[in-house]
N, C-alpha and C. Protein backbone atom coordinates (compact mmCIF):
# COMPACT_ATOMS: atom_id res chain seq x y z
N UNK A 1 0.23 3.49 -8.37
CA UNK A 1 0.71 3.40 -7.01
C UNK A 1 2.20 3.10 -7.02
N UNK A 2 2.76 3.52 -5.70
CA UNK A 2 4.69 2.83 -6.10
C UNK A 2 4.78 1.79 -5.04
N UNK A 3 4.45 0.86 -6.22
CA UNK A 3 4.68 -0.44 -5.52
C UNK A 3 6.06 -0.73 -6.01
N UNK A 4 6.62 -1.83 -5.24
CA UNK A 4 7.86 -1.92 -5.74
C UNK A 4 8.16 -2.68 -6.65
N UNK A 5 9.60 -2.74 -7.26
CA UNK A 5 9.58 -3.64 -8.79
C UNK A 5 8.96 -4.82 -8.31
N UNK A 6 8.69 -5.39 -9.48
CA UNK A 6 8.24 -7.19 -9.43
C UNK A 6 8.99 -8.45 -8.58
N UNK A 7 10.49 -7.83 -9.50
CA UNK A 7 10.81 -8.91 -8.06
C UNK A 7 11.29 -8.49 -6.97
N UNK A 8 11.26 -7.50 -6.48
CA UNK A 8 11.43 -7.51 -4.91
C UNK A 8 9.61 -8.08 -4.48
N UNK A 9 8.52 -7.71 -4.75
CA UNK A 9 7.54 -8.04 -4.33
C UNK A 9 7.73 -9.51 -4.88
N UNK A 10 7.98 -10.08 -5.19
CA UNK A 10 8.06 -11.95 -5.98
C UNK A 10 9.05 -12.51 -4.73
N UNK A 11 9.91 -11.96 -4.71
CA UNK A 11 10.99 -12.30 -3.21
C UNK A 11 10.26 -12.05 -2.01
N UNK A 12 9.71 -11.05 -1.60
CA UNK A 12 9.20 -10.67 -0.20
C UNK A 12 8.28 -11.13 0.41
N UNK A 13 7.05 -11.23 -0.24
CA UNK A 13 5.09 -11.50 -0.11
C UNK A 13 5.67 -12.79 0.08
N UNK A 14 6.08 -13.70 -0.67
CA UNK A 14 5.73 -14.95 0.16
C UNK A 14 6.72 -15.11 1.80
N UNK A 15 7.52 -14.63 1.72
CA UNK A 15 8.31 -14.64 3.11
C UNK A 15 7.46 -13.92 4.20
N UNK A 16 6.48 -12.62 3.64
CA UNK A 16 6.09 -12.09 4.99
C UNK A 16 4.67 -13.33 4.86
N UNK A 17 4.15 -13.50 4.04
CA UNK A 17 3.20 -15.04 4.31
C UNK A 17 2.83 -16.34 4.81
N UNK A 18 4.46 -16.40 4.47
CA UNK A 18 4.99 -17.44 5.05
C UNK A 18 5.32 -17.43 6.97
N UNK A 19 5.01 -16.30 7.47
CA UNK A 19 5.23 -16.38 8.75
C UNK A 19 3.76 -15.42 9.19
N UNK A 20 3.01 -15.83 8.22
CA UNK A 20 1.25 -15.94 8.99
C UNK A 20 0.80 -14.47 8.74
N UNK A 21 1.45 -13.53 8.16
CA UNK A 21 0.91 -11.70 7.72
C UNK A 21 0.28 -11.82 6.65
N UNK A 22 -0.39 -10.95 6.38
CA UNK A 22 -0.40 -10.04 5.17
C UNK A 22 -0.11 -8.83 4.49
N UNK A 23 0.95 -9.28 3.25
CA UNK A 23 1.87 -8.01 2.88
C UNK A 23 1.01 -7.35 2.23
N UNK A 24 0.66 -5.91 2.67
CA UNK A 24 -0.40 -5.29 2.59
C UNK A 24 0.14 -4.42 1.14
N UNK A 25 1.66 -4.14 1.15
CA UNK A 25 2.48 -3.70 -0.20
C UNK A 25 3.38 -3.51 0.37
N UNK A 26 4.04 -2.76 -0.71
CA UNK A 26 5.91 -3.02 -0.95
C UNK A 26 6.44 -1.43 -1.44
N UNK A 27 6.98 -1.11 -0.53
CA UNK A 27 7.03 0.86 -0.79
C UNK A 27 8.45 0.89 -1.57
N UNK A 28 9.67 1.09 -2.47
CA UNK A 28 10.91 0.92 -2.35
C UNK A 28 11.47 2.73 -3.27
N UNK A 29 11.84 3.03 -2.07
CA UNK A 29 12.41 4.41 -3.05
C UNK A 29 13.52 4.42 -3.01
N UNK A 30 14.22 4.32 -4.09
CA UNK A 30 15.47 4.38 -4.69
C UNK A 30 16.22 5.58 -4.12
N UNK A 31 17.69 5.87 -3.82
CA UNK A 31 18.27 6.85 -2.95
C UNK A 31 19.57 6.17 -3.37
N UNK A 32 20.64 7.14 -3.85
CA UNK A 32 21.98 6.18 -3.72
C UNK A 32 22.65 6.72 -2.47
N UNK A 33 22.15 7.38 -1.53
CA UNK A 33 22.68 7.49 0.27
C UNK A 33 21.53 7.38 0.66
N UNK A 34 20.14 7.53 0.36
CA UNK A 34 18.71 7.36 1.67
C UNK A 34 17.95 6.23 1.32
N UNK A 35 18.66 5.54 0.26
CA UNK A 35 17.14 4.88 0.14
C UNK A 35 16.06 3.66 0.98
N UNK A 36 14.86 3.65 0.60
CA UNK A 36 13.91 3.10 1.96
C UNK A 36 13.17 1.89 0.85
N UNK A 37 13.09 0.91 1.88
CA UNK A 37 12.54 -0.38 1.26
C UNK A 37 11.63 -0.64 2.62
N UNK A 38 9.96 -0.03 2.41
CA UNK A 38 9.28 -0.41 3.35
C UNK A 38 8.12 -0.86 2.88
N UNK A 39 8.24 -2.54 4.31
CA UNK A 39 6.73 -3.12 3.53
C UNK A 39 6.19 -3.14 4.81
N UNK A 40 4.53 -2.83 4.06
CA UNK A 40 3.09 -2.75 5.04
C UNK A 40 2.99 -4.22 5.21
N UNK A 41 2.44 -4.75 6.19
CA UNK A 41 2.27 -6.15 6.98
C UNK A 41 1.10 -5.88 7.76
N UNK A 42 -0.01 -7.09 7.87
CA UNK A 42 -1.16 -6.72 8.69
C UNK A 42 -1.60 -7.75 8.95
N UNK A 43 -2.14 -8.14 9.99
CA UNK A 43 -2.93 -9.52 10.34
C UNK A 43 -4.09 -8.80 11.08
N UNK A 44 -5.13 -10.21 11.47
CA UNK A 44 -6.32 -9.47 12.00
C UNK A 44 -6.40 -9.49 13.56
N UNK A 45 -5.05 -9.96 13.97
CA UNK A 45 -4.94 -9.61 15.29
C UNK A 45 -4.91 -7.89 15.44
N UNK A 46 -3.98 -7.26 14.31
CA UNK A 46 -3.47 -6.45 14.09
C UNK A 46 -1.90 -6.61 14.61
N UNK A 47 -0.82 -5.07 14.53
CA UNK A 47 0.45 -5.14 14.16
C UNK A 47 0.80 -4.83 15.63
N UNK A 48 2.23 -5.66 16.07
CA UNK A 48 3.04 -5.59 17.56
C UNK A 48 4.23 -5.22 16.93
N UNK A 49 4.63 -4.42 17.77
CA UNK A 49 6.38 -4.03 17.51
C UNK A 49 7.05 -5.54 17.03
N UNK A 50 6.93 -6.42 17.75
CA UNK A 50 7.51 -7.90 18.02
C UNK A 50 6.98 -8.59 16.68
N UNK A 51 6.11 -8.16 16.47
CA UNK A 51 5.29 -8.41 14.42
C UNK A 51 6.80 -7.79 13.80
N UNK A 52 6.60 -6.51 13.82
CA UNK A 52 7.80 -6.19 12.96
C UNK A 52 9.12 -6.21 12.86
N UNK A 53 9.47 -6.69 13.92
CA UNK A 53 10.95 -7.42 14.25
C UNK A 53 10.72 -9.19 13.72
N UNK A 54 9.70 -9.74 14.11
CA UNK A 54 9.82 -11.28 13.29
C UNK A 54 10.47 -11.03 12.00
N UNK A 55 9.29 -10.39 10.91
CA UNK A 55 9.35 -10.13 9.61
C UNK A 55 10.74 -9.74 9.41
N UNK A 56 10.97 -8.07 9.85
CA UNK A 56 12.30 -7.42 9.61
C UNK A 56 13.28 -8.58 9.77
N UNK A 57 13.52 -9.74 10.58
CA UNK A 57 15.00 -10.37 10.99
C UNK A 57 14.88 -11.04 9.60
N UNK A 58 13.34 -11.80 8.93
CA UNK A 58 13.45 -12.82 8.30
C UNK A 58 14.25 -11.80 6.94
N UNK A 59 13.36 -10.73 6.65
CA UNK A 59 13.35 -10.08 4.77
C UNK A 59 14.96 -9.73 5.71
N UNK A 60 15.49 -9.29 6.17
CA UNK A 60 17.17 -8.51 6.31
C UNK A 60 17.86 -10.46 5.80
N UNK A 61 17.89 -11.30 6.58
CA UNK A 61 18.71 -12.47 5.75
C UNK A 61 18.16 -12.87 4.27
N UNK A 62 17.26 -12.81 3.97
CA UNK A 62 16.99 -13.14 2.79
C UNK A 62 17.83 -11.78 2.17
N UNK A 63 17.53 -10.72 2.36
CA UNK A 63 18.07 -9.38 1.15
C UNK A 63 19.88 -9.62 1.40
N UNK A 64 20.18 -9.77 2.46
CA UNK A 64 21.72 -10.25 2.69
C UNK A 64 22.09 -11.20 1.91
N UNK A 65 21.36 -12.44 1.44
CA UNK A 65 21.53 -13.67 0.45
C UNK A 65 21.25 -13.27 -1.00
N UNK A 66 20.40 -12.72 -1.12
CA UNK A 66 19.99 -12.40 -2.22
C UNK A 66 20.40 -11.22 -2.76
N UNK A 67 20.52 -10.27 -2.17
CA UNK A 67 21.44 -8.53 -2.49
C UNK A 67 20.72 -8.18 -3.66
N UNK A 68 18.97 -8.05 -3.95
CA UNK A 68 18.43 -7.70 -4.80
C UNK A 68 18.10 -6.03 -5.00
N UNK A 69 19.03 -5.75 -4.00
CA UNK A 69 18.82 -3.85 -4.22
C UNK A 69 20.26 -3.61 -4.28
N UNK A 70 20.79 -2.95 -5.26
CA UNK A 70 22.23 -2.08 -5.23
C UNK A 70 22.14 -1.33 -4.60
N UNK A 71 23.24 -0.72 -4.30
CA UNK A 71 23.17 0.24 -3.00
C UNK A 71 23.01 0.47 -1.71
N UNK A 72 22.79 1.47 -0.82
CA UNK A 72 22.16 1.67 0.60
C UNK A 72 20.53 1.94 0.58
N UNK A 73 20.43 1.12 1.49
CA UNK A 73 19.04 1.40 1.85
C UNK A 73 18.34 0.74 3.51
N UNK A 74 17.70 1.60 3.71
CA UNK A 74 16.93 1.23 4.64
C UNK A 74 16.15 0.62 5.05
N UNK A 75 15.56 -0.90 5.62
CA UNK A 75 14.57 -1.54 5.58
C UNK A 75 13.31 -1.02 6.70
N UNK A 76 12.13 -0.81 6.36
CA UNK A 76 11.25 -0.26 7.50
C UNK A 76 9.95 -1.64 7.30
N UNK A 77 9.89 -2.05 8.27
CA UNK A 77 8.55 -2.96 8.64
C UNK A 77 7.32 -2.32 9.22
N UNK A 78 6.52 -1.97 8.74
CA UNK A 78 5.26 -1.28 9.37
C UNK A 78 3.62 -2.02 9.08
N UNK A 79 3.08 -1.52 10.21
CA UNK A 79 1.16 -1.92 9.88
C UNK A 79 0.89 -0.61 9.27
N UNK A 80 0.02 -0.96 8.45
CA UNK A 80 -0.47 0.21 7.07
C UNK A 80 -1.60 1.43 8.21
N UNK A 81 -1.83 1.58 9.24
CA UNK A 81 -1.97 2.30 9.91
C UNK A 81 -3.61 2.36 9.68
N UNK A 82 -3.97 3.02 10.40
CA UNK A 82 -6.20 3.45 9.93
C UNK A 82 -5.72 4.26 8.88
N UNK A 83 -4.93 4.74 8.23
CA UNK A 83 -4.73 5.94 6.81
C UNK A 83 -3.65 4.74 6.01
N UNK A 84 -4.33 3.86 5.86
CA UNK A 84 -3.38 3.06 5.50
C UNK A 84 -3.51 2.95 3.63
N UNK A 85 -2.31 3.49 2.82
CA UNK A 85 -2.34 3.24 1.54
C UNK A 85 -2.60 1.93 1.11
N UNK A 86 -3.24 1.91 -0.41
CA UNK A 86 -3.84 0.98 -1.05
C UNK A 86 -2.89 0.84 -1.86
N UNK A 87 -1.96 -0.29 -2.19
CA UNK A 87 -1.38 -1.21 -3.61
C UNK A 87 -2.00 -1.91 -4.49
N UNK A 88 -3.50 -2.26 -4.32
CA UNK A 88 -4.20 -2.88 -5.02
C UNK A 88 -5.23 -2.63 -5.63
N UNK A 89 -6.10 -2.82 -6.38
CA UNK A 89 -7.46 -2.37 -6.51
C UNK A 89 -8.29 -3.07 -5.62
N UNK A 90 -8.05 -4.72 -5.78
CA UNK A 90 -8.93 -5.78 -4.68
C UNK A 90 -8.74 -5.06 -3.49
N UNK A 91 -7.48 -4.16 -2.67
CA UNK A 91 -7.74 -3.78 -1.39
C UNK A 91 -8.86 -2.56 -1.05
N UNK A 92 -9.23 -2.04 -2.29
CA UNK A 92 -10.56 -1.12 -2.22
C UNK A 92 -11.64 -2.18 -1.54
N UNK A 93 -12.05 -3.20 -1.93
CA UNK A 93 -12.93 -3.85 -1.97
C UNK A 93 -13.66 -4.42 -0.61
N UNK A 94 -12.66 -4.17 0.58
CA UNK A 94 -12.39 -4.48 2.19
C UNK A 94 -13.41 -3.07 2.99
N UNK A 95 -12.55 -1.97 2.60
CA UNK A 95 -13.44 -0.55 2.92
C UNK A 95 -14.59 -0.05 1.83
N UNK A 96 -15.25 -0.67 1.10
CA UNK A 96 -16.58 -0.23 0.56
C UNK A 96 -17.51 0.71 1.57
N UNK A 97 -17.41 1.92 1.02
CA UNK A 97 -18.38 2.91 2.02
C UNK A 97 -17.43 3.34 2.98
N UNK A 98 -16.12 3.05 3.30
CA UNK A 98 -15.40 3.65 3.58
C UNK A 98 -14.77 5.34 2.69
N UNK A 99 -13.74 5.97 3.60
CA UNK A 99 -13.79 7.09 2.48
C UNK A 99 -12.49 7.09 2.34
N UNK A 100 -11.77 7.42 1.28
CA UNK A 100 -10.59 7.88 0.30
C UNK A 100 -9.73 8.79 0.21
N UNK A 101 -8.59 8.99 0.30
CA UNK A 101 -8.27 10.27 -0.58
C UNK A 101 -7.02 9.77 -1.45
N UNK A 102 -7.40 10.05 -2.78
CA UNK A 102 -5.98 9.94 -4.20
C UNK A 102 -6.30 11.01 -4.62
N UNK A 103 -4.48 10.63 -4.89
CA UNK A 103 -4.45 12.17 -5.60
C UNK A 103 -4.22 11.09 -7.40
N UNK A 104 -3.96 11.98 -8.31
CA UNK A 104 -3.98 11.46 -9.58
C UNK A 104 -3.01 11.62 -10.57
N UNK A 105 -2.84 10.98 -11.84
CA UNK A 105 -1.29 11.41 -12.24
C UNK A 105 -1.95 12.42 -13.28
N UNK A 106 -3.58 12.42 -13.71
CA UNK A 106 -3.67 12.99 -14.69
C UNK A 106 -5.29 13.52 -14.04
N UNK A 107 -6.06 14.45 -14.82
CA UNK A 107 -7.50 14.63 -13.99
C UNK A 107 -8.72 14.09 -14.14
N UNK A 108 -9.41 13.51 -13.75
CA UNK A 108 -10.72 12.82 -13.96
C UNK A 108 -11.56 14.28 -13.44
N UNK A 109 -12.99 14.21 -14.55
CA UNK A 109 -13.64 15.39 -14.31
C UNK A 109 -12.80 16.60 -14.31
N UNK A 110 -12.13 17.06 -14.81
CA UNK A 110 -10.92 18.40 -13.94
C UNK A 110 -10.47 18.16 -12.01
N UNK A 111 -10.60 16.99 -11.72
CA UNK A 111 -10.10 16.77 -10.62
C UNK A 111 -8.49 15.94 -10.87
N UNK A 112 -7.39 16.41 -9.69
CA UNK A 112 -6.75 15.98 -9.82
C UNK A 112 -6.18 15.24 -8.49
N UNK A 113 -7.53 15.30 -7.29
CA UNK A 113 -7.53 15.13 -6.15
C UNK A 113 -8.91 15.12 -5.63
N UNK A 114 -9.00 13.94 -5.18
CA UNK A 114 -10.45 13.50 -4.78
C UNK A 114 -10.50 12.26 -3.70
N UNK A 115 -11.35 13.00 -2.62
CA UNK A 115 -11.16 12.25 -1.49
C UNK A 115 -12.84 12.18 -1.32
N UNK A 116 -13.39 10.99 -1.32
CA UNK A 116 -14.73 10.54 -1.45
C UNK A 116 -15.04 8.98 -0.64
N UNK A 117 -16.16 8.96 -1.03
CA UNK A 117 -16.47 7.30 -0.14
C UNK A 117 -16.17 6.38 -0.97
N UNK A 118 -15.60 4.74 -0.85
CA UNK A 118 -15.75 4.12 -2.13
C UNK A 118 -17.32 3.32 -2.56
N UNK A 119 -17.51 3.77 -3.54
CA UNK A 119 -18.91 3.22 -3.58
C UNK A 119 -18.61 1.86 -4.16
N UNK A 120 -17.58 1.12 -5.45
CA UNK A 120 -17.84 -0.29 -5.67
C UNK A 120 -16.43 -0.12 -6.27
N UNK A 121 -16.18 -1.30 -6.72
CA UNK A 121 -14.74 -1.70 -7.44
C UNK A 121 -15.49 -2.83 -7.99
N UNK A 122 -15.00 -2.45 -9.31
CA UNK A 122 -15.09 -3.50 -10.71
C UNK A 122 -13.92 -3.61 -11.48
N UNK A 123 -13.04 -4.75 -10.87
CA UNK A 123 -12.00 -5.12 -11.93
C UNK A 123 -10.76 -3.90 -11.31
N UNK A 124 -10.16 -3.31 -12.36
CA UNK A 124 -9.11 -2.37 -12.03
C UNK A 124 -9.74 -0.97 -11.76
N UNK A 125 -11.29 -0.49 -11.52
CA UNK A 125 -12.23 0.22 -11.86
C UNK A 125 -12.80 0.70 -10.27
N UNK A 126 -12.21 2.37 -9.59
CA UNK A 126 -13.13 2.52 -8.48
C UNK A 126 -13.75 3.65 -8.62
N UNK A 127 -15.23 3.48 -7.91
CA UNK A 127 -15.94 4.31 -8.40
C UNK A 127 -16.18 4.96 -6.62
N UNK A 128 -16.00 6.43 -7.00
CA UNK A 128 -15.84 7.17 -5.80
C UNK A 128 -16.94 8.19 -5.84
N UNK A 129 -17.21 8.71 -4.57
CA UNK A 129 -18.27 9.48 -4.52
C UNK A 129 -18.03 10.72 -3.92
N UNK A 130 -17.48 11.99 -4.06
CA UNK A 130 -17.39 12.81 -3.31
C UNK A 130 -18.19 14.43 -3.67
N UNK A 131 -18.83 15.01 -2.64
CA UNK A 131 -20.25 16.15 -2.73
C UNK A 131 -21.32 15.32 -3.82
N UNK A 132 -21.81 14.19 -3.81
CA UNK A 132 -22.67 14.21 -4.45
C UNK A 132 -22.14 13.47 -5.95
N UNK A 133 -20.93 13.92 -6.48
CA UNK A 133 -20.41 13.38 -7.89
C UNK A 133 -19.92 12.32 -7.80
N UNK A 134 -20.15 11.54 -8.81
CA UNK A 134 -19.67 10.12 -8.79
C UNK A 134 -18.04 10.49 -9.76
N UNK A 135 -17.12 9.60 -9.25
CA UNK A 135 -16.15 9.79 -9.97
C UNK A 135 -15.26 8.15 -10.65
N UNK A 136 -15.23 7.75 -11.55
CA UNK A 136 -15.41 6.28 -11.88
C UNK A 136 -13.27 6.36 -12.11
N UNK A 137 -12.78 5.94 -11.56
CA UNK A 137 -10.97 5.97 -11.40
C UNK A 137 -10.28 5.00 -11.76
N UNK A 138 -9.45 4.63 -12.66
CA UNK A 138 -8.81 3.52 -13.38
C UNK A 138 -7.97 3.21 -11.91
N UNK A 139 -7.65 2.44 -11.38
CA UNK A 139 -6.34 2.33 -10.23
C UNK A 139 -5.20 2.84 -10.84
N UNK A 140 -4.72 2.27 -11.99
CA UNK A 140 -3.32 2.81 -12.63
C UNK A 140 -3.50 4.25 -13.12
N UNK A 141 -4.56 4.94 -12.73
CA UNK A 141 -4.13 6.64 -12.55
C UNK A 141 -4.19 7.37 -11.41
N UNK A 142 -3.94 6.44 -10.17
CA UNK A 142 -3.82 7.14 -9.03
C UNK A 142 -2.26 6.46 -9.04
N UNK A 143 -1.89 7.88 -8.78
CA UNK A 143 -0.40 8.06 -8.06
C UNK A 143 -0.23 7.22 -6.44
N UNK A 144 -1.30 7.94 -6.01
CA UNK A 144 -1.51 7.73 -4.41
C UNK A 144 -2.91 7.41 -3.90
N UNK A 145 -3.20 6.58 -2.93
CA UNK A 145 -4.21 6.11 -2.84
C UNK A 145 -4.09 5.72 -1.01
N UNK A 146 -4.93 6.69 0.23
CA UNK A 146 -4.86 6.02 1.12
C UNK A 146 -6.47 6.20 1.46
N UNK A 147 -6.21 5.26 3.02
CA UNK A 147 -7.66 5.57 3.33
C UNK A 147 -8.18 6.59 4.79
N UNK A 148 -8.87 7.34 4.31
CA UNK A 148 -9.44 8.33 5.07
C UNK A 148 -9.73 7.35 6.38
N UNK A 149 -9.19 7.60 7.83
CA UNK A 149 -9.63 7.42 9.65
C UNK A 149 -11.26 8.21 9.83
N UNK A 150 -12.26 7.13 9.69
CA UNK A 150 -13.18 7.85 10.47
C UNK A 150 -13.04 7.79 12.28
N UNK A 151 -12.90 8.80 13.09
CA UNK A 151 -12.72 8.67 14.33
C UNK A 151 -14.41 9.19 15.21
N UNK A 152 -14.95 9.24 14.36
CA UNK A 152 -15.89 9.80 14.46
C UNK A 152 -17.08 8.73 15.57
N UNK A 153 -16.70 7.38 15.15
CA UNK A 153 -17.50 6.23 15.86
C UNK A 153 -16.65 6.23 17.54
């Protein structure tokens, strides 16, 4: 997944914590004119514009004090959305029987893209289900990992 280096996530997570969220992850793409430093934030109220302006004022003075990114970049505060990407393996563990789609850096089965239900998570270990095939996925070989909107309810 592209989570961001260590210590920008070691600097950030406890600051968006510290004002009652959960940093859901840490997106940071490098750009020496575009680059974007965006973190997912979520509570179980769920996310208010006024959510992401708290956070955004606090991480902009801390990154102003701290200047832990060279360069330009953009800060974006967002809720990880109903298609909301996974940084973790433990965040599989919330949508069980929920459904998936990663893509992969390498192919499991000759798949290199598999969007299925999650059937369990063991450890760094998800085991996905899609037409019938079980597909058992290290986390550190998904590139990308979000979660399928059922709108269907």
């Amino acid at each position: 997944m592209k989570q961001a280096p260590e210590h920008l996530v070691n600097l950030i997570e406890p600051i968006v914590e510290g004002l009652g969220y959960e940093c859901v992850g840490i997106d940071y793409n490098p750009h020496p004119k575009h680059g974007t430093l965006r973190i997912y934030i979520d509570s179980e109220q769920g996310i208010l514009v006024e959510d992401c302006s708290k956070v955004s004022h606090q991480i902009s003075g801390v990154l102003d004090v701290e200047d832990p990114i060279p360069g330009f970049y953009q800060l974006e505060i967002s809720s990880p959305g109903a298609d909301r990407p996974f940084f973790k393996a433990s965040q599989f563990e919330k949508f069980i029987g929920g459904k998936v789609s990663c893509v992969l850096f390498k192919a499991v089965n000759g798949r290199r893209k598999i969007t299925g239900q999650i059937i369990k998570v063991e450890g760094e270990n998800i085991t996905l289900q899609e037409d019938g095939q079980l597909y058992e996925v290290a986390f550190s070989a998904m590139s990308k990992a979000r979660l399928v909107p059922d709108y269907s309810i």
